[in-house]
N, C-alpha and C. Protein backbone atom coordinates (compact mmCIF):
# COMPACT_ATOMS: atom_id res chain seq x y z
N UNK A 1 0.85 -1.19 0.00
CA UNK A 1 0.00 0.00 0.00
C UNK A 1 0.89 1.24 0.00
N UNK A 2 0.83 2.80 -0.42
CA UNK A 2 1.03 3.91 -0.51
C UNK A 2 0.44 4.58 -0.15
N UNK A 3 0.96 5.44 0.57
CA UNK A 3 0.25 7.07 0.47
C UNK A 3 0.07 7.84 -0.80
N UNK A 4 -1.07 8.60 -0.78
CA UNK A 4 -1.20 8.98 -2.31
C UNK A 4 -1.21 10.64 -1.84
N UNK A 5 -0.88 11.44 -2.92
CA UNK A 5 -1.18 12.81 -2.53
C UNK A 5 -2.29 13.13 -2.44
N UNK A 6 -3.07 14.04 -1.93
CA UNK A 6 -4.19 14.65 -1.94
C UNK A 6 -4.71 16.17 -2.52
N UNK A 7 -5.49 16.37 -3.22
CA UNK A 7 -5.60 16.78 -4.34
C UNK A 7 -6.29 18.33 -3.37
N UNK A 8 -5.84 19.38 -3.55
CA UNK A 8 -6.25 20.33 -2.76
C UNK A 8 -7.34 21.28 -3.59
N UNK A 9 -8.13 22.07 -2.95
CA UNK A 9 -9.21 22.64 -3.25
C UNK A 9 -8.43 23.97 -4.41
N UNK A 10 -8.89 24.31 -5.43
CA UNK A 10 -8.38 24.95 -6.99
C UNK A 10 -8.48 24.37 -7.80
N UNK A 11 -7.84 22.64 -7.53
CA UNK A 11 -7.84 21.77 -8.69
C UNK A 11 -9.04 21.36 -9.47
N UNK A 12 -9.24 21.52 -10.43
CA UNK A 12 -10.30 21.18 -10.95
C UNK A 12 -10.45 19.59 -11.46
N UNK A 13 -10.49 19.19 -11.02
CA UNK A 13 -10.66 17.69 -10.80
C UNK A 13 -11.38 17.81 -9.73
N UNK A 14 -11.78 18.36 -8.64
CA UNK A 14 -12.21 17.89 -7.64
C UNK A 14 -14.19 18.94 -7.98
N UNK A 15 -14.16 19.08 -9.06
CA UNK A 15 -15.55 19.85 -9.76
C UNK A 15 -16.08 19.03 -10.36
N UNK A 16 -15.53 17.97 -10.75
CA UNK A 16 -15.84 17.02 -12.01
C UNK A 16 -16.69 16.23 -11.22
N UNK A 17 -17.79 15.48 -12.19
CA UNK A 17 -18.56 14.23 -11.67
C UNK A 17 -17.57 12.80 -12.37
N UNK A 18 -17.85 12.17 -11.16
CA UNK A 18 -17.34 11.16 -10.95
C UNK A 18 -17.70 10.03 -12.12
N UNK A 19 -17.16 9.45 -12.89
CA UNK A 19 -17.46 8.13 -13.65
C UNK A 19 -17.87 6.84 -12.71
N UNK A 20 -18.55 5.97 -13.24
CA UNK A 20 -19.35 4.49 -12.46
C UNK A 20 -17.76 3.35 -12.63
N UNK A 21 -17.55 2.83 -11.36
CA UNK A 21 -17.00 1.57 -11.84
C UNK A 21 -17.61 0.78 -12.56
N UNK A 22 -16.97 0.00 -13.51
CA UNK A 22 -17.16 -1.00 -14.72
C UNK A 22 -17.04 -2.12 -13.86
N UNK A 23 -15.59 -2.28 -13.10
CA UNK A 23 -15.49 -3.70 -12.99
C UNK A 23 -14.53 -3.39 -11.98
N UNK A 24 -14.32 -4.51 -10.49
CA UNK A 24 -13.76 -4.45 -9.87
C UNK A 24 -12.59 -5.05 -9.57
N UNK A 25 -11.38 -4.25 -9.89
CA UNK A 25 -10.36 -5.19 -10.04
C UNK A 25 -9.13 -5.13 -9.10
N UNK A 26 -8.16 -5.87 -9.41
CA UNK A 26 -7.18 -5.68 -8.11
C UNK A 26 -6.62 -4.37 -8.22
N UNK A 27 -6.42 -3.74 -9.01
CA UNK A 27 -5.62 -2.10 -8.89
C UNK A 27 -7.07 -1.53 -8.36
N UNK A 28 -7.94 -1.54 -8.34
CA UNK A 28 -8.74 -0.96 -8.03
C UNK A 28 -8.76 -0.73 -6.61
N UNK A 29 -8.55 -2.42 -6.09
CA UNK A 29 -8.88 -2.68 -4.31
C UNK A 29 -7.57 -2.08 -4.21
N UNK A 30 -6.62 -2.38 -4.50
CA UNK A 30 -5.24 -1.63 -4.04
C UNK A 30 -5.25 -0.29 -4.08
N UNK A 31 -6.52 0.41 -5.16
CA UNK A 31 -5.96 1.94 -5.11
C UNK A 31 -7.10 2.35 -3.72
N UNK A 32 -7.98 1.86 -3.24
CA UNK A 32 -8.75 1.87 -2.44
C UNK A 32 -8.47 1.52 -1.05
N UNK A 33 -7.23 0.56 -0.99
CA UNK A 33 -6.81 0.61 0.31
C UNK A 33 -5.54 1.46 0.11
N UNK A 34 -5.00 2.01 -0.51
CA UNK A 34 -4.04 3.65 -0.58
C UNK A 34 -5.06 4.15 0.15
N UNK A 35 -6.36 4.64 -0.72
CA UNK A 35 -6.56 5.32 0.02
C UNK A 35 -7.05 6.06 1.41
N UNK A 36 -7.35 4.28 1.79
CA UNK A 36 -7.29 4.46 3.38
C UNK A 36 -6.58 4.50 4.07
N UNK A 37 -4.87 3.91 3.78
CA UNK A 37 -4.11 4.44 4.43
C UNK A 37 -3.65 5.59 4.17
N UNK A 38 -3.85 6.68 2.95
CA UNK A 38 -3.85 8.11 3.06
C UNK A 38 -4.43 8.57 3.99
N UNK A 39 -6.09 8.25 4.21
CA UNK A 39 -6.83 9.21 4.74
C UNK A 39 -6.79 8.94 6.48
N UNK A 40 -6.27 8.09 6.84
CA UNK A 40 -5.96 7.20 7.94
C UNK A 40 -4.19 8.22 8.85
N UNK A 41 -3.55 8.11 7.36
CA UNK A 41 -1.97 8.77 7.62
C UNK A 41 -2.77 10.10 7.95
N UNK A 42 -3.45 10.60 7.31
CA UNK A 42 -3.46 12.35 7.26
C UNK A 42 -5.04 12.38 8.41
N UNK A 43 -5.30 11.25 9.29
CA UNK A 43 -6.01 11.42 10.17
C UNK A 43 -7.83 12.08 9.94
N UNK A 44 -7.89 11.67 8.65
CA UNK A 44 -9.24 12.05 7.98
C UNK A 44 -10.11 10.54 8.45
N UNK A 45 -11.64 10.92 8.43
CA UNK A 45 -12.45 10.15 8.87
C UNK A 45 -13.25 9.43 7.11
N UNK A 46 -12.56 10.13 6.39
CA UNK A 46 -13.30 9.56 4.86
C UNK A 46 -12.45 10.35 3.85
N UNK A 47 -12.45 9.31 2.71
CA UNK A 47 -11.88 10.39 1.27
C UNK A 47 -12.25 9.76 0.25
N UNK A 48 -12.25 10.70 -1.30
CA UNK A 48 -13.31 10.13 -1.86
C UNK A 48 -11.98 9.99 -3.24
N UNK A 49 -12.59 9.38 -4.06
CA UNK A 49 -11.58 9.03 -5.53
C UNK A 49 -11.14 10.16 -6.07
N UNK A 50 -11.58 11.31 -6.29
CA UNK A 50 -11.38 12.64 -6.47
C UNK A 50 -10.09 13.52 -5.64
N UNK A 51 -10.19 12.96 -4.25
CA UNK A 51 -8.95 13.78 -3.60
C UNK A 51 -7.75 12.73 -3.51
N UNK A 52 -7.96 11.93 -4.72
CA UNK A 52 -6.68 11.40 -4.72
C UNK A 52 -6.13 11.17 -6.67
N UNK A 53 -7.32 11.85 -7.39
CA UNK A 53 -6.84 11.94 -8.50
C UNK A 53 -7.78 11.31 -9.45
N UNK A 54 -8.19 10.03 -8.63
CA UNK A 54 -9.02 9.14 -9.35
C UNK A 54 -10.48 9.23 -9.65
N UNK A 55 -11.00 9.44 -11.13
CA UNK A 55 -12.53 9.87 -11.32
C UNK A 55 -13.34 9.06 -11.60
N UNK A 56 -13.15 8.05 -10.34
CA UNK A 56 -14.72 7.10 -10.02
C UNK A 56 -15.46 7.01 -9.10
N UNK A 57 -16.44 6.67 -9.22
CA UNK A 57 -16.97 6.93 -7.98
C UNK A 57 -16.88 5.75 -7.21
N UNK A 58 -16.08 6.14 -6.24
CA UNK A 58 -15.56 5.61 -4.89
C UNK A 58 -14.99 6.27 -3.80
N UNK A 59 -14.98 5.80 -2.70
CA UNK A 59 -14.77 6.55 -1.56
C UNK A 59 -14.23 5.18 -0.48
N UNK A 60 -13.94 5.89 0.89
CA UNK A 60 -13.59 4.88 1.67
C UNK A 60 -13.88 6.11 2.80
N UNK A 61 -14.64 5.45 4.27
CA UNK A 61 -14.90 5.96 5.08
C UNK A 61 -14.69 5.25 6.60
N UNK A 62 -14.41 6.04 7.73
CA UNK A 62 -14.27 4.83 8.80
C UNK A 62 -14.66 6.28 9.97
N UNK A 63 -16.47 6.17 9.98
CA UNK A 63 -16.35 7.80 10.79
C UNK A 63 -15.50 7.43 12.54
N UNK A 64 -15.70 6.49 12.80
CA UNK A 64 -14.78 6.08 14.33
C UNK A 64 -13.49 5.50 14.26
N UNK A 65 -12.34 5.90 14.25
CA UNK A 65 -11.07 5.69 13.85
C UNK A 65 -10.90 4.53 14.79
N UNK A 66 -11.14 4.41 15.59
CA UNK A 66 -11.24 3.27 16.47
C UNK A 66 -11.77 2.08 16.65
N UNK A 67 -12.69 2.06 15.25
CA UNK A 67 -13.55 0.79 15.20
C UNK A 67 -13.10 0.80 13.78
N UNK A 68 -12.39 -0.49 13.92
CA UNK A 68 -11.42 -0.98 12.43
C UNK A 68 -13.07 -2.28 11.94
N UNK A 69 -13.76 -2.40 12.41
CA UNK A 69 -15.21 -3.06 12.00
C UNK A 69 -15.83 -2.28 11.35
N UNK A 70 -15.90 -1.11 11.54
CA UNK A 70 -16.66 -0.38 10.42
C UNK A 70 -16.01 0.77 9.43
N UNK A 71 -15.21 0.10 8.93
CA UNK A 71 -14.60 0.73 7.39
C UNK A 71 -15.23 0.44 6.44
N UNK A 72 -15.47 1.44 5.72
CA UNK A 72 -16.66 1.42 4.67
C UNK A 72 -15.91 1.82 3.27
N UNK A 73 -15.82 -0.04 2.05
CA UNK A 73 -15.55 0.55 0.84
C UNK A 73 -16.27 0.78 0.23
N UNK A 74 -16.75 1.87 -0.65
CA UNK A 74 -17.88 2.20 -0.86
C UNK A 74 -17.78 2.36 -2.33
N UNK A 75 -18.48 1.56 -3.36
CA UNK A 75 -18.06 1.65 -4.70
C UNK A 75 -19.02 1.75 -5.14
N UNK A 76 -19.74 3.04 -6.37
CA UNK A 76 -20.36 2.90 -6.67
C UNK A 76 -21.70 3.39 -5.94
N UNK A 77 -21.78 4.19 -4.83
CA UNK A 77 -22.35 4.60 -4.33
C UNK A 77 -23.51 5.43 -4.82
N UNK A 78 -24.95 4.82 -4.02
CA UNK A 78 -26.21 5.85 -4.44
C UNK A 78 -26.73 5.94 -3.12
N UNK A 79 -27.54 7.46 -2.73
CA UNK A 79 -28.45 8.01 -1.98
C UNK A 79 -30.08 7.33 -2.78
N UNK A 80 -30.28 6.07 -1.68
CA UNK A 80 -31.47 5.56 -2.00
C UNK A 80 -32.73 6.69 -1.03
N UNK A 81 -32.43 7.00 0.12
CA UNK A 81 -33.09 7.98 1.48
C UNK A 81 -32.13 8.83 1.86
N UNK A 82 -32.63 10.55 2.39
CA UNK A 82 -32.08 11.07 3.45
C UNK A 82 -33.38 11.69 3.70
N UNK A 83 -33.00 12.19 5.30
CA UNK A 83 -34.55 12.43 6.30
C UNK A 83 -34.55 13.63 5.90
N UNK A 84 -35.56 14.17 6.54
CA UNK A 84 -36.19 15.78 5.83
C UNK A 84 -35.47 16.32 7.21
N UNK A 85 -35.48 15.68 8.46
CA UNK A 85 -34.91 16.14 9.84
C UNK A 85 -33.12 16.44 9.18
N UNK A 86 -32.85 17.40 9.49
CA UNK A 86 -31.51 18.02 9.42
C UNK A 86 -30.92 18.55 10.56
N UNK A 87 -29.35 18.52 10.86
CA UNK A 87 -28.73 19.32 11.53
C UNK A 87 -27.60 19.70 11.54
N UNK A 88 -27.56 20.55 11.94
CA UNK A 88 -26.02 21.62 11.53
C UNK A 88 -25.08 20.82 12.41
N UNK A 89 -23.92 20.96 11.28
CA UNK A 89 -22.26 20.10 12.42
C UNK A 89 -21.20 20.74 11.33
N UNK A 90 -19.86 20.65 12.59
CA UNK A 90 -18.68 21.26 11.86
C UNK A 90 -18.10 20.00 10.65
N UNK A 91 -17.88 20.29 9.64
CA UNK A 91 -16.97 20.02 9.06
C UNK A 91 -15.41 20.26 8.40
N UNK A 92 -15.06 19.47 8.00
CA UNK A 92 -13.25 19.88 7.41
C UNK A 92 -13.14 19.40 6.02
N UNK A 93 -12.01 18.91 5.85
CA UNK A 93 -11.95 18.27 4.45
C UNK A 93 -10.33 18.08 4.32
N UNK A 94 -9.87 17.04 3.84
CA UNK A 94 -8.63 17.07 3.62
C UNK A 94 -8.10 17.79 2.33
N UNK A 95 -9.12 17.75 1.44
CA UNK A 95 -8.78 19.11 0.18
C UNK A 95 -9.28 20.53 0.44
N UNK A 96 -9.21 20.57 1.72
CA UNK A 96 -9.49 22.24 2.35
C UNK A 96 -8.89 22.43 3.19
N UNK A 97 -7.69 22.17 3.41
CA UNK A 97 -6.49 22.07 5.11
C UNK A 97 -6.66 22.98 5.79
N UNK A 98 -6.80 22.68 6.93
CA UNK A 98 -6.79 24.20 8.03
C UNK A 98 -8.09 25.47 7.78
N UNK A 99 -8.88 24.39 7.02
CA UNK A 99 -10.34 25.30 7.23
C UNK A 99 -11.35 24.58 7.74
N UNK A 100 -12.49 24.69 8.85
CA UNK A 100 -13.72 24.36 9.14
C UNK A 100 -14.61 25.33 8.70
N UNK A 101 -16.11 24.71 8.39
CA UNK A 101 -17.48 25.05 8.50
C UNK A 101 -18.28 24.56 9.12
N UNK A 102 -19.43 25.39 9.22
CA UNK A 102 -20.81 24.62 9.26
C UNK A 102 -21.53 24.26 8.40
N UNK A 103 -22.28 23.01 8.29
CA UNK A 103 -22.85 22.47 7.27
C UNK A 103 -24.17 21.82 7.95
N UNK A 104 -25.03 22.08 6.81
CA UNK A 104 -26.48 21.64 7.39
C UNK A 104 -26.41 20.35 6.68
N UNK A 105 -27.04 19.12 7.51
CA UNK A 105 -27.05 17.85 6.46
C UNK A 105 -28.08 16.68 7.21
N UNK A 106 -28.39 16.22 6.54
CA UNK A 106 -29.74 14.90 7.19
C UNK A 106 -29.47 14.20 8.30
N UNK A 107 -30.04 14.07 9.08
CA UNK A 107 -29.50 13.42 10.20
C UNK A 107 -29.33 11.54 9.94
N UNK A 108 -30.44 11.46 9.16
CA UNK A 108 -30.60 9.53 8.32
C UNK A 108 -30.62 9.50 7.16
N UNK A 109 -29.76 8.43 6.60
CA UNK A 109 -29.89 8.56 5.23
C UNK A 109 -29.62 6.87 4.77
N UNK A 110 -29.74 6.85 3.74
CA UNK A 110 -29.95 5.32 3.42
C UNK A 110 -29.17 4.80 2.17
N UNK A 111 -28.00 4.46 2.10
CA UNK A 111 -27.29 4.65 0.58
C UNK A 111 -27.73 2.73 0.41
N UNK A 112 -26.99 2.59 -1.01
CA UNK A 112 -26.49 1.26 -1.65
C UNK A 112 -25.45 1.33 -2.31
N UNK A 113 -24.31 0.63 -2.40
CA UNK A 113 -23.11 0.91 -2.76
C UNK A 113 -22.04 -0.95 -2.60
N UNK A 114 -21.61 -0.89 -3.60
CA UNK A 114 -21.18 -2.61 -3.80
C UNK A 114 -19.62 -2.28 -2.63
N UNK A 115 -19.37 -3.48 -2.50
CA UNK A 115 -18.18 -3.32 -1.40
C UNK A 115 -16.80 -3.95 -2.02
N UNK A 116 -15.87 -3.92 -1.55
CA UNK A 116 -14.45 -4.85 -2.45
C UNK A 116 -14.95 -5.99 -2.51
N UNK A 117 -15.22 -6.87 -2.15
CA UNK A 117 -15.97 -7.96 -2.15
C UNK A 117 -17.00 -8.53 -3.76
N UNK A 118 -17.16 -7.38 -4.45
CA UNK A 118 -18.29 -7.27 -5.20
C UNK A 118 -19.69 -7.58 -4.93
N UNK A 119 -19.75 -7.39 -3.64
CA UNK A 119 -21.54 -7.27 -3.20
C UNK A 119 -21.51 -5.88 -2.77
N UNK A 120 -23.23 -5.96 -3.59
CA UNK A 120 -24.39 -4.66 -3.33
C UNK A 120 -24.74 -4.97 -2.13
N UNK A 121 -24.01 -4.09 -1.34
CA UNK A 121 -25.53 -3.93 0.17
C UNK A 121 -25.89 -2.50 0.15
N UNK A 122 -26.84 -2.37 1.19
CA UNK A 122 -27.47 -1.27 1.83
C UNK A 122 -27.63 -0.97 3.16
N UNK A 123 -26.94 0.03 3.16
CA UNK A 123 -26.61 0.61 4.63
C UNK A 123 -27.13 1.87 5.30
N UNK A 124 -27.21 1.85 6.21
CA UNK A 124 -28.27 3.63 6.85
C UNK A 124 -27.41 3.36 7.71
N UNK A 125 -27.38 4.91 8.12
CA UNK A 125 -26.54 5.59 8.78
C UNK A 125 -27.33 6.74 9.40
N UNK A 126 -26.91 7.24 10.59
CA UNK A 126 -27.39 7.74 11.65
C UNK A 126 -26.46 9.02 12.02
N UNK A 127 -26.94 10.40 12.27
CA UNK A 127 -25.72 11.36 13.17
C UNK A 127 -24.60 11.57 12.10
N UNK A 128 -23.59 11.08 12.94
CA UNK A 128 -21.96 11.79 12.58
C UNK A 128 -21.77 10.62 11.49
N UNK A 129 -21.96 9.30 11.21
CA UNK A 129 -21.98 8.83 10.66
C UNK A 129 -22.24 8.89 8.72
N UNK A 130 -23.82 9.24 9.29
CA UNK A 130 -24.49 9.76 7.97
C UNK A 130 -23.57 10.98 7.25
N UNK A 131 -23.30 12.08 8.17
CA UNK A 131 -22.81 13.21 7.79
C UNK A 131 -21.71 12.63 7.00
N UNK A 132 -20.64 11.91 7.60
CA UNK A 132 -19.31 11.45 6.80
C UNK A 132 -19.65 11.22 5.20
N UNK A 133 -20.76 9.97 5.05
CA UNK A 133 -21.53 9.62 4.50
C UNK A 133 -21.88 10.46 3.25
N UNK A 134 -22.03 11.92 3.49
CA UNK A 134 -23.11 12.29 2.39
C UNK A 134 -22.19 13.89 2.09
N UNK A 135 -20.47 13.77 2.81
CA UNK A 135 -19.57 14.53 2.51
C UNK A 135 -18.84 14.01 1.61
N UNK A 136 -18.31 12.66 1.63
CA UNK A 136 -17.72 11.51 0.60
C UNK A 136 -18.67 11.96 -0.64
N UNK A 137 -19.85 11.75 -0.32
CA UNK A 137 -20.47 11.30 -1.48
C UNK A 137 -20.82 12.79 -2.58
N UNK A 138 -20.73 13.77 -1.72
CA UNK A 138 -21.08 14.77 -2.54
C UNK A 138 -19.55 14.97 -3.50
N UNK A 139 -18.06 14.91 -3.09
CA UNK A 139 -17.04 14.33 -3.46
C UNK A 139 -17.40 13.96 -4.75
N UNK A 140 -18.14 13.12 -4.94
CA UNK A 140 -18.01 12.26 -6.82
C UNK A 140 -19.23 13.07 -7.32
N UNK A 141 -19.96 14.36 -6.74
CA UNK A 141 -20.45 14.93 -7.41
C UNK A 141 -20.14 16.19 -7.71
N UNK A 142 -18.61 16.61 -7.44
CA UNK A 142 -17.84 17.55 -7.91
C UNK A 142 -18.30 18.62 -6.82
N UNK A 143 -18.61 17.99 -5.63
CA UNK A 143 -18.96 19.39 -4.51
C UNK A 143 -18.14 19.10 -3.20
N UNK A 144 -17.76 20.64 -2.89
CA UNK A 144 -16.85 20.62 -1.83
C UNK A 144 -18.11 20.72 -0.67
N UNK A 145 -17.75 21.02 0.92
CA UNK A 145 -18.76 21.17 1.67
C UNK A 145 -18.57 22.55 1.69
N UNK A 146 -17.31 23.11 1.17
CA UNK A 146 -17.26 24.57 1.14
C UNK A 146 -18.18 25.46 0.41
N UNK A 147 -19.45 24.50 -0.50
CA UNK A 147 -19.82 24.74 -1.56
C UNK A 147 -21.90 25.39 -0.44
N UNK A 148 -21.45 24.59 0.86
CA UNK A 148 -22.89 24.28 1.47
C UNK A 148 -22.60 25.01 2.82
N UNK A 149 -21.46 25.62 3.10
CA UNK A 149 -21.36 25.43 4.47
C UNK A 149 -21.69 27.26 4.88
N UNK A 150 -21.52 27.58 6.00
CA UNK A 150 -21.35 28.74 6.80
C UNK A 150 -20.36 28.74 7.62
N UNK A 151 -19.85 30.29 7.76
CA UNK A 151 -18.44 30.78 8.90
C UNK A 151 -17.64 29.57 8.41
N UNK A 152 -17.40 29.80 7.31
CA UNK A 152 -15.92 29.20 7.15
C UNK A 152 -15.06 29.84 7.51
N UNK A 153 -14.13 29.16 8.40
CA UNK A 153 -12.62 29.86 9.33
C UNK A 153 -11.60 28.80 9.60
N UNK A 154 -10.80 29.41 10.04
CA UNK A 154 -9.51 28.74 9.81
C UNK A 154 -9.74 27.91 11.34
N UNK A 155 -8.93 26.51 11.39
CA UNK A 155 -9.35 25.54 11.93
C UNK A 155 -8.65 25.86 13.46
N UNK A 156 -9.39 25.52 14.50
CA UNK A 156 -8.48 25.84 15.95
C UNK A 156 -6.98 25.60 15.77
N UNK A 157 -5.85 25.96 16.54
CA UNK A 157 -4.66 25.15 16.78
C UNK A 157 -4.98 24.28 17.73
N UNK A 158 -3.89 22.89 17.43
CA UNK A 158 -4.46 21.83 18.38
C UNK A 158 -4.18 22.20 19.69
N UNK A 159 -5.33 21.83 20.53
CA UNK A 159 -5.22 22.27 22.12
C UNK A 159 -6.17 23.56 22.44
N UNK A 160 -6.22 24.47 21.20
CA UNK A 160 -7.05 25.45 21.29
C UNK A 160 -8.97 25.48 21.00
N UNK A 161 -9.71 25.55 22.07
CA UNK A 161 -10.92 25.62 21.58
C UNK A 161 -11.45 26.72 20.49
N UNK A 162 -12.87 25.75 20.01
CA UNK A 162 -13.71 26.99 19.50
C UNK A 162 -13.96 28.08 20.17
N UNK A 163 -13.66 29.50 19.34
CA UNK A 163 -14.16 30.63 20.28
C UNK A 163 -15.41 30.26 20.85
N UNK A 164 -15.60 30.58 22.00
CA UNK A 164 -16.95 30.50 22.45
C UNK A 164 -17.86 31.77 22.55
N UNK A 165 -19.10 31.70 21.97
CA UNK A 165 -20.19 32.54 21.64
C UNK A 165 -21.55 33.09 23.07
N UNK A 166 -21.02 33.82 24.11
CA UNK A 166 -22.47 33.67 24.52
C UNK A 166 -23.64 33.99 24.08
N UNK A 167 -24.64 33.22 24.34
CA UNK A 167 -26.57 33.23 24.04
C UNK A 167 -26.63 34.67 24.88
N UNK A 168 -27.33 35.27 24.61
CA UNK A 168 -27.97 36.70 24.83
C UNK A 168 -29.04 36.93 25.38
């Protein structure tokens, strides 16, 4: 496996819609576990084929870095459901370094998406989960979250909190 570079926000590659896998093959699973150990090295919770160069639609996600059970290869990915219930959460992006937003996004959502394996399942997702979920995925539709978000600002230093806001 390799680290792959990551493709930073200007590039226009990362505007483009994503092409369908044809067929699943071993460069494929190999470029797919790159890119989890990219997004893994650079401490990201998901990255999609786009921030690594590649224009298919695929992604790899693991929203709990700590639960090596739920790594998600995600090939081929479709939004079958998302809930009409929404809520605002910070996001980042590894092709946006050292910037956060806010982003409004479904709290449930319901994709289908074939796995390395070459099986179709279907999976729902819940919370922080979903969110990962439907940031990947906007990814192979040539959208940043920078594209959705509010108070975009430059990201705390580590150790440093969010300014805090008092209610009035």
């Amino acid at each position: 496996m390799a680290i792959r570079n990551v493709v930073t926000e200007g590039d226009e590659i990362l505007r483009k819609h994503c092409r369908e896998v044809k067929e699943i093959t071993p460069r494929l699973r190999e470029t797919m576990k790159d890119m989890f150990e990219t997004m893994t090295e650079s401490y990201g919770v998901g990255i999609a084929g786009p921030q690594v160069g590649v224009m298919r639609r695929i992604f790899v996600a693991q929203p709990d870095p700590t639960d090596m059970d739920r790594v998600y290869f995600m090939i081929n990915p479709v939004m079958l459901e998302m809930s009409e219930e929404k809520e605002w959460g910070i996001e980042g992006c590894l092709s946006v370094p050292d910037m956060i937003g806010d982003v409004e996004r479904s709290v449930r959502i319901k994709m289908e998406a074939t796995d390395l394996e070459g099986e179709r399942r279907v999976y729902e997702f819940e919370g922080f989960d979903a969110r990962v979920m439907q940031h990947e995925y906007d990814h192979l539709e040539g959208i940043l979250y920078t594209d959705k978000c509010v108070n975009l600002r430059d990201m705390p230093e580590e150790g440093e909190d969010e300014p805090f806001e008092e209610e009035e």
